[in-house]
N, C-alpha and C. Protein backbone atom coordinates (compact mmCIF):
# COMPACT_ATOMS: atom_id res chain seq x y z
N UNK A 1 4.94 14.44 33.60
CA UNK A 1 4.95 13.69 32.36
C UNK A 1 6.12 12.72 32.39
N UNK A 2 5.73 11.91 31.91
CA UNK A 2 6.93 10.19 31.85
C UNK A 2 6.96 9.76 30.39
N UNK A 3 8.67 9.87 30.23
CA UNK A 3 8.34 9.49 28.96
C UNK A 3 9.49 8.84 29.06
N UNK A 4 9.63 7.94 27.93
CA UNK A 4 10.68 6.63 27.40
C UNK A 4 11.43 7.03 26.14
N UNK A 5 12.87 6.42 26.63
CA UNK A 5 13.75 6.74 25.24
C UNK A 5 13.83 5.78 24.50
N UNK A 6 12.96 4.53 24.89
CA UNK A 6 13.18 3.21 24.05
C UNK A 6 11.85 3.30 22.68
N UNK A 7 12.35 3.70 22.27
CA UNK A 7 10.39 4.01 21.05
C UNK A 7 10.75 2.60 20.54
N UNK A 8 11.39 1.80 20.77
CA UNK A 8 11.31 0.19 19.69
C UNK A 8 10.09 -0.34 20.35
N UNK A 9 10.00 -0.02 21.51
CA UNK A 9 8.92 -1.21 22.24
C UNK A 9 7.94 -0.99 21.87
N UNK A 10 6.89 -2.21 21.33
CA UNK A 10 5.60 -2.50 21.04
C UNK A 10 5.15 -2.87 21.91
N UNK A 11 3.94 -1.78 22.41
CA UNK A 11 3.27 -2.33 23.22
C UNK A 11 1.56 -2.26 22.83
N UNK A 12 1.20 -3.41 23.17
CA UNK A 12 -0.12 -3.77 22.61
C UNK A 12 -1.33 -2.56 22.94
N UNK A 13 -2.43 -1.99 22.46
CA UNK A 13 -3.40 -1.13 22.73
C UNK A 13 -4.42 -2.09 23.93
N UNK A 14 -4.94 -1.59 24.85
CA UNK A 14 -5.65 -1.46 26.45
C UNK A 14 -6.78 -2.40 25.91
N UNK A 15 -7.17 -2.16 24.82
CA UNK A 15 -8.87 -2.67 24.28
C UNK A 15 -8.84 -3.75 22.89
N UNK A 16 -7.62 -3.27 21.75
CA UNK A 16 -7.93 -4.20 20.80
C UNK A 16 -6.61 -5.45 20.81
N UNK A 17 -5.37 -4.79 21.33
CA UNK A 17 -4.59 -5.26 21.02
C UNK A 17 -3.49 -5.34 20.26
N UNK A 18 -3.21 -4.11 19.68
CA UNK A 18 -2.71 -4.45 18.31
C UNK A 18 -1.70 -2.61 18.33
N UNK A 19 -0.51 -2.89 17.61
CA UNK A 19 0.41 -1.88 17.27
C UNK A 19 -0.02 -0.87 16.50
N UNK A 20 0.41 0.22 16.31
CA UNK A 20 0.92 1.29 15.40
C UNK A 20 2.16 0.80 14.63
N UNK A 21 2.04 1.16 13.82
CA UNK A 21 3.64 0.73 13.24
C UNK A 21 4.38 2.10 13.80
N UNK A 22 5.69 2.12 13.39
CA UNK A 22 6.91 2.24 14.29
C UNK A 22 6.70 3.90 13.37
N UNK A 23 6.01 3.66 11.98
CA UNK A 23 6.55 4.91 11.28
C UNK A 23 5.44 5.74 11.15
N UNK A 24 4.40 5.42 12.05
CA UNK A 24 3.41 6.03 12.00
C UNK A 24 3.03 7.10 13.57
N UNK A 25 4.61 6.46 14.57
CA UNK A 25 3.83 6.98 15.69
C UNK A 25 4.07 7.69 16.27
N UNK A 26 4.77 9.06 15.54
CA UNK A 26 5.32 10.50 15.75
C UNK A 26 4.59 11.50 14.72
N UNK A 27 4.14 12.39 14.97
CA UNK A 27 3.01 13.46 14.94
C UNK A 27 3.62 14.90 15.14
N UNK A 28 3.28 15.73 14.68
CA UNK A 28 3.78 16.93 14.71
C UNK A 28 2.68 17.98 14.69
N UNK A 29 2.83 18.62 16.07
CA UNK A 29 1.73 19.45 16.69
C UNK A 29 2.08 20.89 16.97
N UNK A 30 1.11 22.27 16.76
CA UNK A 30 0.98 23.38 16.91
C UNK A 30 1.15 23.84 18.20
N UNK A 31 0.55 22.71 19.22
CA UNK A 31 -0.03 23.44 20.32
C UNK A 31 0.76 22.47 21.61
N UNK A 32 1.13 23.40 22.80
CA UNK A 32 1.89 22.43 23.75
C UNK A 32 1.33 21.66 24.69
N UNK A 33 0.20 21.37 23.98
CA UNK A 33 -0.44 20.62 25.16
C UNK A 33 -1.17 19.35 24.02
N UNK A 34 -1.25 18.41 24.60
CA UNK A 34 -2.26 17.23 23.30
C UNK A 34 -2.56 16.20 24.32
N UNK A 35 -4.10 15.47 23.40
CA UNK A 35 -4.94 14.30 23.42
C UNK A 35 -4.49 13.43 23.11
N UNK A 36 -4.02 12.27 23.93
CA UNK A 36 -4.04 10.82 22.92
C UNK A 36 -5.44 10.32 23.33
N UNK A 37 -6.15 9.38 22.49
CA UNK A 37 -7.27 8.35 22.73
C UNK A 37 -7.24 7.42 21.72
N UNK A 38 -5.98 6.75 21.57
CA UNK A 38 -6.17 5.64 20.71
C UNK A 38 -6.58 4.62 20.99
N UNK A 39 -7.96 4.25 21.25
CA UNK A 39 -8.14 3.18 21.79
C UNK A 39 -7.80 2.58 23.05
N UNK A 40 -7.69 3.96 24.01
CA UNK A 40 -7.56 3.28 24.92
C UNK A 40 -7.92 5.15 26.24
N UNK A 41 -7.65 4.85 27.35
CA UNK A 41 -8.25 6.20 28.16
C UNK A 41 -7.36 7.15 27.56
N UNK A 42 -8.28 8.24 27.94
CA UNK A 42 -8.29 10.00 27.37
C UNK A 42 -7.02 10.00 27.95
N UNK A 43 -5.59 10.35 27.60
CA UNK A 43 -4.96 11.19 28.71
C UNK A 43 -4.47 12.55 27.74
N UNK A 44 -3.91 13.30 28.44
CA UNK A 44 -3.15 14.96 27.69
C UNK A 44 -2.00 14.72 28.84
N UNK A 45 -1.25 15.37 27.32
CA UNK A 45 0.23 15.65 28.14
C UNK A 45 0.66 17.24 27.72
N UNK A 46 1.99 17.70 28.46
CA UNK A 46 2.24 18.98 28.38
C UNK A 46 3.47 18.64 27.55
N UNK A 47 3.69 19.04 26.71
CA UNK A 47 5.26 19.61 25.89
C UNK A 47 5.71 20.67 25.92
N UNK A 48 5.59 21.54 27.12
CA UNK A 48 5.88 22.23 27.59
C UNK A 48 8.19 22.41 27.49
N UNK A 49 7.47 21.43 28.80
CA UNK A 49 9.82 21.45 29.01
C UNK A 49 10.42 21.03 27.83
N UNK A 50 10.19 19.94 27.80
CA UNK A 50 11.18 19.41 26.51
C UNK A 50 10.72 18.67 25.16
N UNK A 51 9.53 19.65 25.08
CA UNK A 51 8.92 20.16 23.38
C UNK A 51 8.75 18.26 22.58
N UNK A 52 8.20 17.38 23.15
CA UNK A 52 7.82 16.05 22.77
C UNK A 52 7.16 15.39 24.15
N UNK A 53 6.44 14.99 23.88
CA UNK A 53 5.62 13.72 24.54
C UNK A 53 5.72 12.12 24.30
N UNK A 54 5.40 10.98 24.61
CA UNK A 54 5.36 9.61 24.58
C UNK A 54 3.79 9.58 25.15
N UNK A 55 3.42 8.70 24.34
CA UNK A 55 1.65 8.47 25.14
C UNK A 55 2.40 6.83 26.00
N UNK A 56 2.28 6.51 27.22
CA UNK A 56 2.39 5.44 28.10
C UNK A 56 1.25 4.23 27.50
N UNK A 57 0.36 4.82 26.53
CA UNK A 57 -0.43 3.63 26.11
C UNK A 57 -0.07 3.28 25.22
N UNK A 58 0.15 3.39 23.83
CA UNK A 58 -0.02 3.71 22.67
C UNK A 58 1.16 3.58 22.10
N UNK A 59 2.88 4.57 22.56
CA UNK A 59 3.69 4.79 22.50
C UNK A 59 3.77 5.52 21.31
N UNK A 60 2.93 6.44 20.74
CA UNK A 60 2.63 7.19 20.10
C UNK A 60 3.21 8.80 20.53
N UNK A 61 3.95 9.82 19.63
CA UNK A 61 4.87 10.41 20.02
C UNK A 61 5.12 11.52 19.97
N UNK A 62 4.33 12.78 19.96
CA UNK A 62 4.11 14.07 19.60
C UNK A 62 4.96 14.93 20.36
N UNK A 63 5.26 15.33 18.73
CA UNK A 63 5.82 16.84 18.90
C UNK A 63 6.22 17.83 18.50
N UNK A 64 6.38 19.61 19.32
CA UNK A 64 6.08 20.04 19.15
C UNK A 64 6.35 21.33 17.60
N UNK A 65 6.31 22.15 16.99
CA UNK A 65 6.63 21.87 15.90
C UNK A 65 5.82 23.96 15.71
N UNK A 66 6.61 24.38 15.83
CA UNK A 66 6.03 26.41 15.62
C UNK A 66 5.92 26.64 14.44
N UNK A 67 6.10 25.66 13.33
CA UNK A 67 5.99 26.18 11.98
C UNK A 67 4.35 26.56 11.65
């Protein structure tokens, strides 16, 4: 898993083009493993080691969360 400490960067979606806003693109998940498909290919990442993910497409930002 590859992930980035820069979350400012906008980067455009694979198919339409277009952002998430900045305050929309952290997520809080049950389970240590997740789907992104925002508009763009299937991938899953593990949050396993260090309990957050970055989607490389999307820059969309899950994590993980035992409540």
């Amino acid at each position: 898993m590859k992930s980035r400490a820069n979350f400012g960067i906008s980067r455009g979606n694979a198919e339409n083009n277009y952002s998430i806003p900045e305050k929309d693109r952290t997520v809080e998940v049950s389970t240590k493993t997740v789907k992104c498909d925002n508009d763009h290919p299937v991938v899953y990442y593990s949050l396993q080691e260090t309990g957050f993910a970055i989607c490389e497409y999307c820059d969309m930002k899950y994590v993980y969360s035992s409540k």
